[in-house]
C-alpha atoms as a PDB file:
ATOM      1  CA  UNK A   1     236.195 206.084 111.259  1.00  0.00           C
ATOM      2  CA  UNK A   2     239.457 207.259 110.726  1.00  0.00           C
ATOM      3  CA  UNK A   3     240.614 204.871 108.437  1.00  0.00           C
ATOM      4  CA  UNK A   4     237.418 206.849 106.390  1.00  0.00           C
ATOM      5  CA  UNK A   5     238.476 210.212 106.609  1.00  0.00           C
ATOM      6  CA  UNK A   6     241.796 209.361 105.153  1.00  0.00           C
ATOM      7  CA  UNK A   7     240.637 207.034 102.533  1.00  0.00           C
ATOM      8  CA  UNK A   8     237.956 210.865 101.645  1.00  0.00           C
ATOM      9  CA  UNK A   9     241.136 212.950 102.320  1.00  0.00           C
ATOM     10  CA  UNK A  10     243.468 210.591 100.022  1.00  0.00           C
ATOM     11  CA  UNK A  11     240.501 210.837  96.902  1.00  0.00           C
ATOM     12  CA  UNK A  12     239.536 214.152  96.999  1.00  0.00           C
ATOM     13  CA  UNK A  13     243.488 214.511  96.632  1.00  0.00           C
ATOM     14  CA  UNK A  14     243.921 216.664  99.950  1.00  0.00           C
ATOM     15  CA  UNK A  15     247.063 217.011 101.840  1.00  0.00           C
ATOM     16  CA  UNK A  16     246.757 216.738 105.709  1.00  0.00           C
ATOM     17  CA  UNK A  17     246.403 220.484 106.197  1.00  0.00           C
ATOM     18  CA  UNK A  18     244.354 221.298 103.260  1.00  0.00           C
ATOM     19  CA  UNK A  19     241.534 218.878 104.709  1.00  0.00           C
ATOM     20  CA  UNK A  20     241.864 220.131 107.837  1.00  0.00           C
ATOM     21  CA  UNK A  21     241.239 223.841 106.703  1.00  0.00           C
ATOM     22  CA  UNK A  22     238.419 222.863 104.357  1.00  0.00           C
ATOM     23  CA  UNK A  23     236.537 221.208 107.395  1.00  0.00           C
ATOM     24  CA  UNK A  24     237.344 224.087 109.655  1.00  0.00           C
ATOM     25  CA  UNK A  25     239.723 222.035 112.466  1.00  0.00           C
ATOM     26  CA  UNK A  26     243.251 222.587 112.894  1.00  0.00           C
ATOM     27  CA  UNK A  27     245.491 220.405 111.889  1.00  0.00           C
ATOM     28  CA  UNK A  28     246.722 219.323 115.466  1.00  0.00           C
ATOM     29  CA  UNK A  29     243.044 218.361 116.086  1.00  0.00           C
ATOM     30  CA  UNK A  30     243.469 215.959 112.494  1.00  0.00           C
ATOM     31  CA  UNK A  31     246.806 214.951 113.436  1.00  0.00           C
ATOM     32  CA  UNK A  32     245.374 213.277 116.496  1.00  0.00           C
ATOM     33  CA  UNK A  33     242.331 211.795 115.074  1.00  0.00           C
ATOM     34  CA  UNK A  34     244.534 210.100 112.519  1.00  0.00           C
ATOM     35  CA  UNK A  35     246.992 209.305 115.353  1.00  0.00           C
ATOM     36  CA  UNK A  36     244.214 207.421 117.267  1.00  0.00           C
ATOM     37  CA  UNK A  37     244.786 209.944 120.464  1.00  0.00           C
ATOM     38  CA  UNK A  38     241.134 211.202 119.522  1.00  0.00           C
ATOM     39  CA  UNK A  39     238.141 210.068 118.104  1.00  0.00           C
ATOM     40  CA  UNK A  40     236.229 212.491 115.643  1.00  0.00           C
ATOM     41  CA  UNK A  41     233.775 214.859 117.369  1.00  0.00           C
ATOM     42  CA  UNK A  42     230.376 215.211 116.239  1.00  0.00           C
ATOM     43  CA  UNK A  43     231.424 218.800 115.060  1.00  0.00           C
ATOM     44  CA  UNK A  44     234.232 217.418 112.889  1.00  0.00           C
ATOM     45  CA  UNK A  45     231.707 214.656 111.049  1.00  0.00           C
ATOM     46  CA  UNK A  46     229.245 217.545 111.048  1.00  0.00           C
ATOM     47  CA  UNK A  47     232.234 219.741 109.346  1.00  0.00           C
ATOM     48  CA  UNK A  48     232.591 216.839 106.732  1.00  0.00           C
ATOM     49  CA  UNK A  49     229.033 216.816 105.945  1.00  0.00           C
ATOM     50  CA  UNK A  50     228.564 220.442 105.013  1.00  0.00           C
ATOM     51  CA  UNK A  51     231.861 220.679 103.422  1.00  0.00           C
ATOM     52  CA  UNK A  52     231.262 217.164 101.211  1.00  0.00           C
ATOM     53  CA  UNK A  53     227.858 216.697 100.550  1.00  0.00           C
ATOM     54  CA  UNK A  54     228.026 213.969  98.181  1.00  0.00           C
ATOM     55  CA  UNK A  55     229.751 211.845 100.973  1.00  0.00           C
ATOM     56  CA  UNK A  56     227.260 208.904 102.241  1.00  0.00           C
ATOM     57  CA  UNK A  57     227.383 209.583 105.664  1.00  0.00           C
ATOM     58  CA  UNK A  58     226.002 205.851 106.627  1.00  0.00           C
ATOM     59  CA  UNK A  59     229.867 205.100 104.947  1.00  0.00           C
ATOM     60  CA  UNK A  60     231.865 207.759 107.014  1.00  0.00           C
ATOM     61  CA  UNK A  61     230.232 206.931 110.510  1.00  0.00           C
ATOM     62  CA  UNK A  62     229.755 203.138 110.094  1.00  0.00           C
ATOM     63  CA  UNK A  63     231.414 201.704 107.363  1.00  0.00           C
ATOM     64  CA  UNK A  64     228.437 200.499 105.885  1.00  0.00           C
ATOM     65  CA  UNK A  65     227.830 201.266 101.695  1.00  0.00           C
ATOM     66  CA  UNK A  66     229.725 203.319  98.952  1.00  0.00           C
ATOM     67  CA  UNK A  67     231.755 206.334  99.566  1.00  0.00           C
ATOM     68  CA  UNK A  68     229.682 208.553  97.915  1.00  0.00           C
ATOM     69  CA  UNK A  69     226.194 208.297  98.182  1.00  0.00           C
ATOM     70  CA  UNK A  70     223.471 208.073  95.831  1.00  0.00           C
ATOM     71  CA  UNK A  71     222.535 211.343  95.797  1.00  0.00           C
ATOM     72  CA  UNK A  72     226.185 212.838  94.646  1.00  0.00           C
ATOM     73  CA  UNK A  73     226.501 214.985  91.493  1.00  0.00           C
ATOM     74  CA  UNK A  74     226.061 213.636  87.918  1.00  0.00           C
ATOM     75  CA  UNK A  75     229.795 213.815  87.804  1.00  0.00           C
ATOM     76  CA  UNK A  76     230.923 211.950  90.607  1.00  0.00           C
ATOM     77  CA  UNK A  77     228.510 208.825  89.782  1.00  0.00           C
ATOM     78  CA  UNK A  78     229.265 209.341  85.843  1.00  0.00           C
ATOM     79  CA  UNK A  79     233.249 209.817  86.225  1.00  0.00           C
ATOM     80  CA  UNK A  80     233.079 213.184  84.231  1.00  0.00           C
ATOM     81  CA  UNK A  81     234.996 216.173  85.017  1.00  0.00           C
ATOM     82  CA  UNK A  82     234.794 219.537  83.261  1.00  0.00           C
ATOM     83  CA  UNK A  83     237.874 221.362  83.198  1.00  0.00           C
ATOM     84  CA  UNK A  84     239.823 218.166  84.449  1.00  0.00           C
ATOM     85  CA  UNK A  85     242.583 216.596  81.298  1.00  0.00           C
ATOM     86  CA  UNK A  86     242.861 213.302  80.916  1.00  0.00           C
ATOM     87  CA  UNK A  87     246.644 213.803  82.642  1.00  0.00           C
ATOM     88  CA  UNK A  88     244.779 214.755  86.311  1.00  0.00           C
ATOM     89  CA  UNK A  89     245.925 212.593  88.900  1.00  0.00           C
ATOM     90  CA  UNK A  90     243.481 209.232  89.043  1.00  0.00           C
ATOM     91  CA  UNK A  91     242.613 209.832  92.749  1.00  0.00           C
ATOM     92  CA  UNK A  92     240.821 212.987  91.206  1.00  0.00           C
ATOM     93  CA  UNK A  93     238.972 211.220  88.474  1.00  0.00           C
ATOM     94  CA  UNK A  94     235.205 211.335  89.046  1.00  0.00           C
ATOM     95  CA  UNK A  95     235.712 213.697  91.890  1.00  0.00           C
ATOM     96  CA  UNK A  96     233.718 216.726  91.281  1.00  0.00           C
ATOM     97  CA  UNK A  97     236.119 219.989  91.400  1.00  0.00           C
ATOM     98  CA  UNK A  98     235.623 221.438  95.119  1.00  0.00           C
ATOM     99  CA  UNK A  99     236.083 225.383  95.773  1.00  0.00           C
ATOM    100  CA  UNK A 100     238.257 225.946  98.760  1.00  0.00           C
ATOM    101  CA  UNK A 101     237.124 227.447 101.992  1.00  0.00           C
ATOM    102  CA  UNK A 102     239.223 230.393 101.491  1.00  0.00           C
ATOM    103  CA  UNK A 103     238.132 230.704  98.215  1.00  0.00           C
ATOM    104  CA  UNK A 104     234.659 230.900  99.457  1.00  0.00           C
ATOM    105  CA  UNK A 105     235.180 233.105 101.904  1.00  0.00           C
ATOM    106  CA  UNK A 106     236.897 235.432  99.198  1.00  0.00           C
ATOM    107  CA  UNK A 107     234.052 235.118  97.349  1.00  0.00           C
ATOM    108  CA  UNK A 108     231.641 236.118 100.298  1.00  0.00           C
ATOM    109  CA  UNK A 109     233.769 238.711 101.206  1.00  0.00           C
ATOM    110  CA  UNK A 110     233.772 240.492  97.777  1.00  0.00           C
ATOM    111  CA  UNK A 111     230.246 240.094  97.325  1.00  0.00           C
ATOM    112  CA  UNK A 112     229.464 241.740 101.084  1.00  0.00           C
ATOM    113  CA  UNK A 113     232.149 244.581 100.069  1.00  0.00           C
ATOM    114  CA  UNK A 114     229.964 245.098  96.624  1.00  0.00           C
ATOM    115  CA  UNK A 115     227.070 245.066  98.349  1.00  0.00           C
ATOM    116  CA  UNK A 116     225.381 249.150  99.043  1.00  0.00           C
ATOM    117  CA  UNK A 117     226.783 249.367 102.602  1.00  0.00           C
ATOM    118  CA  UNK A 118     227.483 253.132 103.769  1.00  0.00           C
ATOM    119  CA  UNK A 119     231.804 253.484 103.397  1.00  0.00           C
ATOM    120  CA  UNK A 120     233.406 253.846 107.064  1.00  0.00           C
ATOM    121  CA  UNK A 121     236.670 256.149 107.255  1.00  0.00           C
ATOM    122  CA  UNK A 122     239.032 254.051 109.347  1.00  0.00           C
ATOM    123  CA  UNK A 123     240.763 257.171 111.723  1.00  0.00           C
ATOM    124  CA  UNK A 124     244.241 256.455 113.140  1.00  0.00           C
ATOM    125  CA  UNK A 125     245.425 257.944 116.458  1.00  0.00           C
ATOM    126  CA  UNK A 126     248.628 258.513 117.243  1.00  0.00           C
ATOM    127  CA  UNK A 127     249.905 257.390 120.653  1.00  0.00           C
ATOM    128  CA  UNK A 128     252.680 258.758 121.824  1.00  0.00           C
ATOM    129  CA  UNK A 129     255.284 256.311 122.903  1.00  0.00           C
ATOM    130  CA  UNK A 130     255.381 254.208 126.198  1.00  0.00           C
ATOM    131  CA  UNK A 131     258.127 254.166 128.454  1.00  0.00           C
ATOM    132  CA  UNK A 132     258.529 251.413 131.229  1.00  0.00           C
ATOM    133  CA  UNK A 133     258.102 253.250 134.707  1.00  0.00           C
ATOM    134  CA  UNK A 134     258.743 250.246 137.239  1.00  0.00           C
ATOM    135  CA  UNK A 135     259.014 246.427 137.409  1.00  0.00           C
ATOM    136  CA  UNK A 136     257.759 244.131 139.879  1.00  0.00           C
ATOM    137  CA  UNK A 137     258.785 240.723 140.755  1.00  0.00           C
ATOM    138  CA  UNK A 138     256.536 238.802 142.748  1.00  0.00           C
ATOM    139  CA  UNK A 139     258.141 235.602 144.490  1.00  0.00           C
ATOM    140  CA  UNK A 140     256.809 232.211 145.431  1.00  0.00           C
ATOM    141  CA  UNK A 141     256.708 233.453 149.314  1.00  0.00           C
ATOM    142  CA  UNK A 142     254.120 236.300 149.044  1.00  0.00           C
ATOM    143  CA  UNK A 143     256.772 238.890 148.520  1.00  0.00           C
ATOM    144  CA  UNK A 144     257.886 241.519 145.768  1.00  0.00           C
ATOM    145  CA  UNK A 145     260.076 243.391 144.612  1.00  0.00           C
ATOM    146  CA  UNK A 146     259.823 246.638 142.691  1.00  0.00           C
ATOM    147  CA  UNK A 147     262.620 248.058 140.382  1.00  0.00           C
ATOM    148  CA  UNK A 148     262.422 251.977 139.043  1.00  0.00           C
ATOM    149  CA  UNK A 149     262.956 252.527 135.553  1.00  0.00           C
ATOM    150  CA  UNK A 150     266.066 254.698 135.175  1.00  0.00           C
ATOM    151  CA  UNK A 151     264.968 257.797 133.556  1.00  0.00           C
END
């Protein structure tokens, strides 16, 4: 399954860390898949899914069919991109443009501040500064030490 999620990462024209932020795992956690040290959770695949919709999932988990499935925008199957030249790198060709997770999240997160919610003050306190008053060091034998802060 691996060799899958880099052949999707490699034609949606992803780098390693982009993927791994637009399927919500870190990159360590992608780093190992690819690595072998893992396999992909259900979570991640599940991640994939919602992210990619127009990815056959028979393809991703087993091999088996076309990368995309039958059921995948107009303009994956038909190889047309609006607001993609004719210069666009071919791995994107007849990928449909994808909106980022942050963008989305922007997006969410303007339309939820637009939205008639009562405005909130934000108050600040100030604290007045902290001192250190005493350290302890605790040793391996049960015993500890405390040292006074010099005033």
């Amino acid at each position: 399954m691996k060799d899958r999620i880099i052949s999707l990462m490699k034609r949606m024209g992803m780098s390693q860390k982009v993927f791994a932020a637009e399927i919500c795992i870190s990159e360590g956690a992608l780093s190992s898949i690819f690595s072998g040290r893992t396999k992909p959770t259900l979570n991640t695949v599940n991640n994939i899914h919602e992210r990619f919709p127009e990815v056959n999932m028979s393809w991703l988990i087993d091999g088996k069919g076309e990368m995309f499935s039958s059921a995948a925008p107009d303009a994956v199957q038909n190889g047309a991109n609006e607001g993609v030249s004719a210069n666009a790198a071919p791995q994107m060709q007849g990928i449909p443009l994808q909106t980022s997770f942050v963008e989305q999240f922007s997006g969410a997160q303007q339309a939820a501040s637009s939205a008639s919610f009562p405005a909130t003050e934000t108050k600040s306190f100030d604290k007045p500064m902290r001192r250190i008053a005493e350290i302890r060091v605790f040793y391996d034998d049960g015993t500890f030490e405390t040292f006074p802060a010099k005033q």
